[in-house]
Protein backbone atom coordinates (compact mmCIF):
# COMPACT_ATOMS: atom_id res chain seq x y z
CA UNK A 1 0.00 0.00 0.00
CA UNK A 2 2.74 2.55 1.12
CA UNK A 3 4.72 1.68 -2.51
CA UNK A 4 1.46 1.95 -4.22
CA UNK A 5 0.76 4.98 -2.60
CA UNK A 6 3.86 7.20 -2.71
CA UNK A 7 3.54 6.60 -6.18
CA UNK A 8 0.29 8.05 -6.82
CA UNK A 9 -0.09 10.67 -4.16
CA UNK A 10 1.92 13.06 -5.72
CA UNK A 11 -0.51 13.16 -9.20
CA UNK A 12 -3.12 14.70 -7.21
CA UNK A 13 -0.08 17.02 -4.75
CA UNK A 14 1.10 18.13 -8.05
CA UNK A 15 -2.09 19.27 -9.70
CA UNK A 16 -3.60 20.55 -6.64
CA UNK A 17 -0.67 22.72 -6.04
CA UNK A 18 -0.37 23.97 -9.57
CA UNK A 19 -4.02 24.87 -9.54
CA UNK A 20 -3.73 26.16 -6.31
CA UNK A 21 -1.14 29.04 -7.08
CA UNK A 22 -2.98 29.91 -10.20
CA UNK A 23 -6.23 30.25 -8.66
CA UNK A 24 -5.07 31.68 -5.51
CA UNK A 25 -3.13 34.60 -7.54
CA UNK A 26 -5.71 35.47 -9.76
CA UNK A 27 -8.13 35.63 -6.62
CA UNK A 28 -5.70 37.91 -5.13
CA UNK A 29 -5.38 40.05 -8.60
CA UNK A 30 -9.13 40.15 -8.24
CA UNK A 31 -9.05 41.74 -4.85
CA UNK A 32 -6.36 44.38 -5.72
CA UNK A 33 -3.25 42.36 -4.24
CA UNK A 34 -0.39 42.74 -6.51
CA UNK A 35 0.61 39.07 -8.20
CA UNK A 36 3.88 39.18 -6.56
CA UNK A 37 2.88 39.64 -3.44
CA UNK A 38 0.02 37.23 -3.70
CA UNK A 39 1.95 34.07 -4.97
CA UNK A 40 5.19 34.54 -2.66
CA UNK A 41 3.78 35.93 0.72
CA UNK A 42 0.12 34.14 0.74
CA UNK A 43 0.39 31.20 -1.75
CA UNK A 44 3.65 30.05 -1.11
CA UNK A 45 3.69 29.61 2.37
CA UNK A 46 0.72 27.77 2.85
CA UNK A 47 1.96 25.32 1.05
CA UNK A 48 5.71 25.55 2.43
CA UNK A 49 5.22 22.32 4.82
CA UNK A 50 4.45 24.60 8.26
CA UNK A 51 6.96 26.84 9.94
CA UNK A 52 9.77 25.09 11.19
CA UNK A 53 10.51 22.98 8.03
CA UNK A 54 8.70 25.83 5.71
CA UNK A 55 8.25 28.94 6.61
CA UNK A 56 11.46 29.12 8.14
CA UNK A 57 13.89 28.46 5.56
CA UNK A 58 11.53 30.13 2.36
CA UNK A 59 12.22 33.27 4.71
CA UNK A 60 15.85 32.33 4.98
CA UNK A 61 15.79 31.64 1.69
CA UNK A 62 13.69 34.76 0.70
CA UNK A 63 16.25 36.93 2.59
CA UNK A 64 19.35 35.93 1.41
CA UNK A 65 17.51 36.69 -2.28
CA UNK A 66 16.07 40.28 -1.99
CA UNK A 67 18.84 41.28 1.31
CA UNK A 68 15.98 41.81 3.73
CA UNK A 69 16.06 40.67 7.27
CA UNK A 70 14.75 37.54 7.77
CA UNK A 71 12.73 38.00 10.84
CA UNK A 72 10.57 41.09 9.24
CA UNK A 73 9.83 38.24 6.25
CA UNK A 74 8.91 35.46 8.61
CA UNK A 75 6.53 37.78 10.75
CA UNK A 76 4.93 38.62 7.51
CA UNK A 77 4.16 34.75 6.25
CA UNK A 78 3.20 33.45 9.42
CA UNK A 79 -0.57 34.42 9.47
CA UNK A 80 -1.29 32.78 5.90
CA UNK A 81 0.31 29.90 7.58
CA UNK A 82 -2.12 29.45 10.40
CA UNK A 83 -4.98 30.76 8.34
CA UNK A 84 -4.40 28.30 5.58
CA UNK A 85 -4.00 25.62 8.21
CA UNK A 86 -7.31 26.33 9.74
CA UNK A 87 -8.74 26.43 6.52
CA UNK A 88 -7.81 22.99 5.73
CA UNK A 89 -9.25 21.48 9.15
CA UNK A 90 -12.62 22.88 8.09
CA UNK A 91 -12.11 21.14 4.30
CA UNK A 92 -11.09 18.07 6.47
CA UNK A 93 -14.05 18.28 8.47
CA UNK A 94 -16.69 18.84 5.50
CA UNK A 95 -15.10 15.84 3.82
CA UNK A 96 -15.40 13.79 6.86
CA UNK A 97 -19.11 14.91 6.35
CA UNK A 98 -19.30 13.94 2.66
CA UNK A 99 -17.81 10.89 2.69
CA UNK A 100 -20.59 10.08 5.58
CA UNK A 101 -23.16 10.51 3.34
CA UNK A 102 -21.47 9.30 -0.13
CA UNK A 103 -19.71 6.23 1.10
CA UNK A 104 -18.74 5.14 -2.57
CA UNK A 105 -16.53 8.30 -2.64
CA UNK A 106 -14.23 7.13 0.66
CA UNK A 107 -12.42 4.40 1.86
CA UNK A 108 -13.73 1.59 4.41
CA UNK A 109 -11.87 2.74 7.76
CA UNK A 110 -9.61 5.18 6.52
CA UNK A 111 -8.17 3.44 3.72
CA UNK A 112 -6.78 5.36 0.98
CA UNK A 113 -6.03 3.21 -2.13
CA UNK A 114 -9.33 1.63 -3.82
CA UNK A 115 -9.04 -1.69 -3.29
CA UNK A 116 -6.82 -2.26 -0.94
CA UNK A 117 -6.38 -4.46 1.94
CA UNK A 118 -6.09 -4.08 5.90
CA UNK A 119 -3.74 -6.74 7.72
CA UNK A 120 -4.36 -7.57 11.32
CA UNK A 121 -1.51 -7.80 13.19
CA UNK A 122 -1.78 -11.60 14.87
CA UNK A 123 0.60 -10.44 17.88
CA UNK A 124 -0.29 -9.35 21.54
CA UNK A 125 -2.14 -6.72 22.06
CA UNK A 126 -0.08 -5.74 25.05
CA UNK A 127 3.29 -5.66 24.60
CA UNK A 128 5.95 -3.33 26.24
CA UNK A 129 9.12 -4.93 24.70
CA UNK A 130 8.25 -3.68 20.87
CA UNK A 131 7.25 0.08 21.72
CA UNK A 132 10.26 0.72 23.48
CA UNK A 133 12.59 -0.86 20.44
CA UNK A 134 9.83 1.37 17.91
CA UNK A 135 11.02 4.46 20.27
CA UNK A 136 14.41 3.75 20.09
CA UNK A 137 14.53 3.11 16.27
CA UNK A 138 12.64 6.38 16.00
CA UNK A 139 14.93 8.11 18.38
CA UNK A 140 18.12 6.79 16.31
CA UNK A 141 16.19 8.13 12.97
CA UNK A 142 16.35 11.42 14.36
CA UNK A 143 19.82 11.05 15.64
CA UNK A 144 20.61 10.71 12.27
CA UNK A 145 18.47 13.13 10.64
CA UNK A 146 20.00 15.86 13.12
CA UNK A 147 23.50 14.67 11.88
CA UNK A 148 22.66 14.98 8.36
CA UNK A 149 21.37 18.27 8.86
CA UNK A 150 24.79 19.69 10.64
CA UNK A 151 26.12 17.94 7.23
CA UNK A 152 24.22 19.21 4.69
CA UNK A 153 21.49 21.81 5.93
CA UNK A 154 18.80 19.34 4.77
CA UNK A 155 16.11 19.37 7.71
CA UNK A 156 16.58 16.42 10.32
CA UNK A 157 12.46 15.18 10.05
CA UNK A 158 12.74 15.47 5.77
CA UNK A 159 16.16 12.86 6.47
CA UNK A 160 13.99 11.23 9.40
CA UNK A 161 11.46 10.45 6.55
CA UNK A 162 13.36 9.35 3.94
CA UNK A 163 14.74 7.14 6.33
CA UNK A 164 11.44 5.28 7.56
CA UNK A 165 10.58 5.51 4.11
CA UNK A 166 12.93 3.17 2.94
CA UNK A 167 13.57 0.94 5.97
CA UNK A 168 9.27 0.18 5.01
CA UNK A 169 9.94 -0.39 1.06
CA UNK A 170 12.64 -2.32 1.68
CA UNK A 171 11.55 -4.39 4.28
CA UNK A 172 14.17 -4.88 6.71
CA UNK A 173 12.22 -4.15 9.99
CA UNK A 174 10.43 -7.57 11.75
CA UNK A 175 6.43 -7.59 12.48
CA UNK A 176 7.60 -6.93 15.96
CA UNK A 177 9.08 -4.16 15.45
CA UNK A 178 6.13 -2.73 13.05
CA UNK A 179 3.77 -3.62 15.76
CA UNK A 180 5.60 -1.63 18.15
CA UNK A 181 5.22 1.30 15.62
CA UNK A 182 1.87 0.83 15.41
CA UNK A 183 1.05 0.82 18.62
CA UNK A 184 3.08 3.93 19.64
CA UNK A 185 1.21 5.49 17.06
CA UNK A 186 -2.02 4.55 18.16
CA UNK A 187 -0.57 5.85 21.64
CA UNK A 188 -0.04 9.51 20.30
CA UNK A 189 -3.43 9.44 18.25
CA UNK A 190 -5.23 9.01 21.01
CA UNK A 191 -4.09 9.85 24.50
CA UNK A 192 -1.62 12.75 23.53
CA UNK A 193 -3.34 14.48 20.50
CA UNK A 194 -5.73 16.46 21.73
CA UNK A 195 -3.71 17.78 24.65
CA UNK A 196 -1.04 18.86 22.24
CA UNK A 197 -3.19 20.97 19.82
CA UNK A 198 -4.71 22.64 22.71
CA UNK A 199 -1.56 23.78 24.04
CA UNK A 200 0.27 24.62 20.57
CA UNK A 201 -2.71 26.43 19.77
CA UNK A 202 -3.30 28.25 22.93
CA UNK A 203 0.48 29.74 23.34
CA UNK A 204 2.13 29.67 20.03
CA UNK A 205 -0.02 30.96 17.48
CA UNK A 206 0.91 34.39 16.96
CA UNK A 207 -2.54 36.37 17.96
CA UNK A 208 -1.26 39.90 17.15
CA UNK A 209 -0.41 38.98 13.42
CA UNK A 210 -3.18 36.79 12.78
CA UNK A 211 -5.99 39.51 13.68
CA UNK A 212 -3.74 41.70 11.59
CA UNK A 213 -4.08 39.70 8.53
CA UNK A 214 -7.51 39.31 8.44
CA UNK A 215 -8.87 41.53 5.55
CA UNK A 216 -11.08 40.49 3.28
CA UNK A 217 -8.59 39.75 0.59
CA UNK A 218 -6.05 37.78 2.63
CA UNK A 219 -9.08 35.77 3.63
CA UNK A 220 -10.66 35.05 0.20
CA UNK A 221 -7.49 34.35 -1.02
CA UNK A 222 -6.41 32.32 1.46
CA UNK A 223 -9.52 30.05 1.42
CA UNK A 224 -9.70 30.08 -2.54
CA UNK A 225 -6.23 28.97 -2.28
CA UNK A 226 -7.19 25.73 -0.29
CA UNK A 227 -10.30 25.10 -1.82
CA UNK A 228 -8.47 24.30 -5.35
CA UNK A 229 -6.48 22.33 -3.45
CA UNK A 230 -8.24 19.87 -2.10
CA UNK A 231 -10.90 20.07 -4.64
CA UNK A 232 -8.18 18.90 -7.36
CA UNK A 233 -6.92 16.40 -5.13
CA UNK A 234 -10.66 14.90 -4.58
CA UNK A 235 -11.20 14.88 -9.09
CA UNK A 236 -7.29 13.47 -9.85
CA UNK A 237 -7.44 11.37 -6.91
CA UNK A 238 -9.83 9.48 -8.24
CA UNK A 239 -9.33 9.43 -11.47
CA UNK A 240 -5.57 7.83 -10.43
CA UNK A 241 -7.22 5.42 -8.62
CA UNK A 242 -7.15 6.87 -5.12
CA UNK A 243 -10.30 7.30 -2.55
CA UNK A 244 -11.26 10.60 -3.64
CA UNK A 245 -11.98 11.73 0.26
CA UNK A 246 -9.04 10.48 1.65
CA UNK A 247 -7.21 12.10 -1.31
CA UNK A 248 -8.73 14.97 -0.57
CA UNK A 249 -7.69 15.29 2.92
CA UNK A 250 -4.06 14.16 2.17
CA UNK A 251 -3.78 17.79 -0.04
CA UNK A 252 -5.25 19.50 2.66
CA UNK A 253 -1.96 18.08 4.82
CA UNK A 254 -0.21 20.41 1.75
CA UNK A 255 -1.49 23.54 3.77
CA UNK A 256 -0.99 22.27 6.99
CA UNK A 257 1.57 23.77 9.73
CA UNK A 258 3.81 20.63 9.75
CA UNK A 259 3.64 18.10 11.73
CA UNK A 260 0.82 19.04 14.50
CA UNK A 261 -0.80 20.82 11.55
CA UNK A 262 -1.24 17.28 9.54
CA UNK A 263 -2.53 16.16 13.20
CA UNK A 264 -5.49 18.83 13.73
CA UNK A 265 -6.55 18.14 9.76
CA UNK A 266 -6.61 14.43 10.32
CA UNK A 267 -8.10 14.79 13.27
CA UNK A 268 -11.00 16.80 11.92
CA UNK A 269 -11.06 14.12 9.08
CA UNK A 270 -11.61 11.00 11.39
CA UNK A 271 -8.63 9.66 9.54
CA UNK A 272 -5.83 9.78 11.62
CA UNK A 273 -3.93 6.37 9.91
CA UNK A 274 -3.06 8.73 7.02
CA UNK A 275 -0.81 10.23 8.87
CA UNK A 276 2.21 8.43 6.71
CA UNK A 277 0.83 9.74 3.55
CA UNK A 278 0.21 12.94 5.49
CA UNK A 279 3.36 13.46 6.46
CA UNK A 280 4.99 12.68 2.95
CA UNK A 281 2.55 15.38 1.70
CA UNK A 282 3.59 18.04 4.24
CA UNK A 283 7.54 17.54 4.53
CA UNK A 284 8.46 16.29 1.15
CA UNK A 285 5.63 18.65 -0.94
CA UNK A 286 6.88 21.37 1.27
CA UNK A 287 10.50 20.87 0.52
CA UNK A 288 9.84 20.81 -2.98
CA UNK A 289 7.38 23.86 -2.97
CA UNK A 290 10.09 26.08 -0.95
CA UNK A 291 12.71 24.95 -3.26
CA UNK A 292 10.26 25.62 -6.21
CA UNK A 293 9.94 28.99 -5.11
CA UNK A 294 13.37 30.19 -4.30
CA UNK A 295 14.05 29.21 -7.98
CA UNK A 296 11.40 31.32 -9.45
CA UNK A 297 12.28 34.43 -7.14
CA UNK A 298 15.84 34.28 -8.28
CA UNK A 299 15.18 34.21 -11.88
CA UNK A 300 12.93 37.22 -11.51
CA UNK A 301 15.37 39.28 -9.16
């Protein structure tokens, strides 16, 4: 499923995001933003993969470029960054509701090829031993990540990734071990996701510029901007073969603030085991939209 679906996740992430920053700058042109501001402070950074592993380096990025201080560029795409974020939980939730009511447009559970299967795991349903070797593989992921970063600036979770990633495709980790995995996962799902987007959302989100940025236009934009996102990623979704609600909520994970971003919008979805696919949406569609868009800014310069 997880080769399967790498494969054709990123038909419906590519057209969403293409039809994203063409509708969302012509909805800003429409409002009276200029295009350039449009596309590289509102467009862009919803789509950057979150803050830490988005917003942070397309403002590095950004400032090295024009020679303007970072921190006066980061304060500035911050609010599009929570309010495209919030605008994907509600697109998460109103899938959620449509795929309620339509259930030959979603997956059984939260399945997201059409098709596929769901394997039981046959082991213990208890087990100590295997979540503490999933946390230290995990752990030792990160290690590495971190140490690749110091290397090569690349961000430790994209390496982290890429690293679980291929450790699954290739298959060198026992059914122990992937239980343990599981389980932890299921752990953090349920008992420590709701306390954590309470408390990111009650002292980190930056109040002052949020309120700031809501005018009409940033707004419209904003939500046009997400809208053509998920609504391409519902139509090619299924058209590659994909659930189209599930596919739908994986592109909203595109606008998402990272990782506890991907966690509200599945949340809101009901479909919290996409949260592989999620994350392979956020960090590695991120990477490549910052990247993207760094290119295009230095041609124009």
């Amino acid at each position: 499923m997880l080769i399967q679906g790498c494969a054709k996740i990123f038909m419906p992430l590519a057209a969403g995001s293409i039809a994203a920053a063409l509708v969302g700058t012509l909805t800003g042109l429409a409002f009276g933003l200029s295009a350039y501001d449009t596309f590289f402070y509102l467009v862009i950074p919803i789509m950057a993969g979150g803050l830490g592993e988005g917003a942070i380096p397309l403002t590095l990025g950004y400032a090295a470029i024009l020679q303007v201080p970072q921190p006066q560029l980061f304060a500035q795409v911050v609010p599009p960054v929570v309010l495209g974020n919030l605008m994907a939980i509600i697109c998460a939730a109103l899938y959620r509701q449509f795929g309620a009511r339509y259930l030959r447009y979603r997956g059984e559970g939260s399945r997201l090829l059409s098709g596929a299967s769901t394997r039981k795991s046959k082991l213990p349903l208890i087990s100590v031993e295997p979540l503490a070797e999933a946390g230290m593989v995990a752990l030792g992921f990160y290690m590495i990540g971190l140490v690749a970063h110091q290397c090569t600036a690349w961000p430790a979770t994209i390496v982290m990734l890429g690293l679980a990633v291929f450790v699954k495709l290739t298959r060198t980790v026992s059914p122990k071990l992937e239980y343990g995995a599981q389980m932890m996962h299921r752990f953090f799902c349920r008992a420590v996701a709701y306390p954590l987007l309470f408390g990111i959302g009650l002292t980190l989100t930056p109040w002052n510029g949020l309120l700031a940025a809501l005018t009409l236009a940033n707004c419209i934009t904003i939500m046009a901007t997400v809208l053509t996102l998920t609504t391409v990623g519902f139509v090619v979704g299924r058209w590659v073969g994909l659930h189209p609600v599930e596919s739908a909520v994986i592109n909203a994970c595109h606008s998402g603030m990272g990782g506890i971003g991907d966690m509200a919008i599945l949340t809101a979805a009901d479909r919290m085991s996409l949260m592989p696919f999620a994350q392979l949406a956020t960090r590695i569609g991120g990477a490549l939209t910052v990247l993207l868009a760094l290119i295009l800014l230095a041609q124009i310069q």
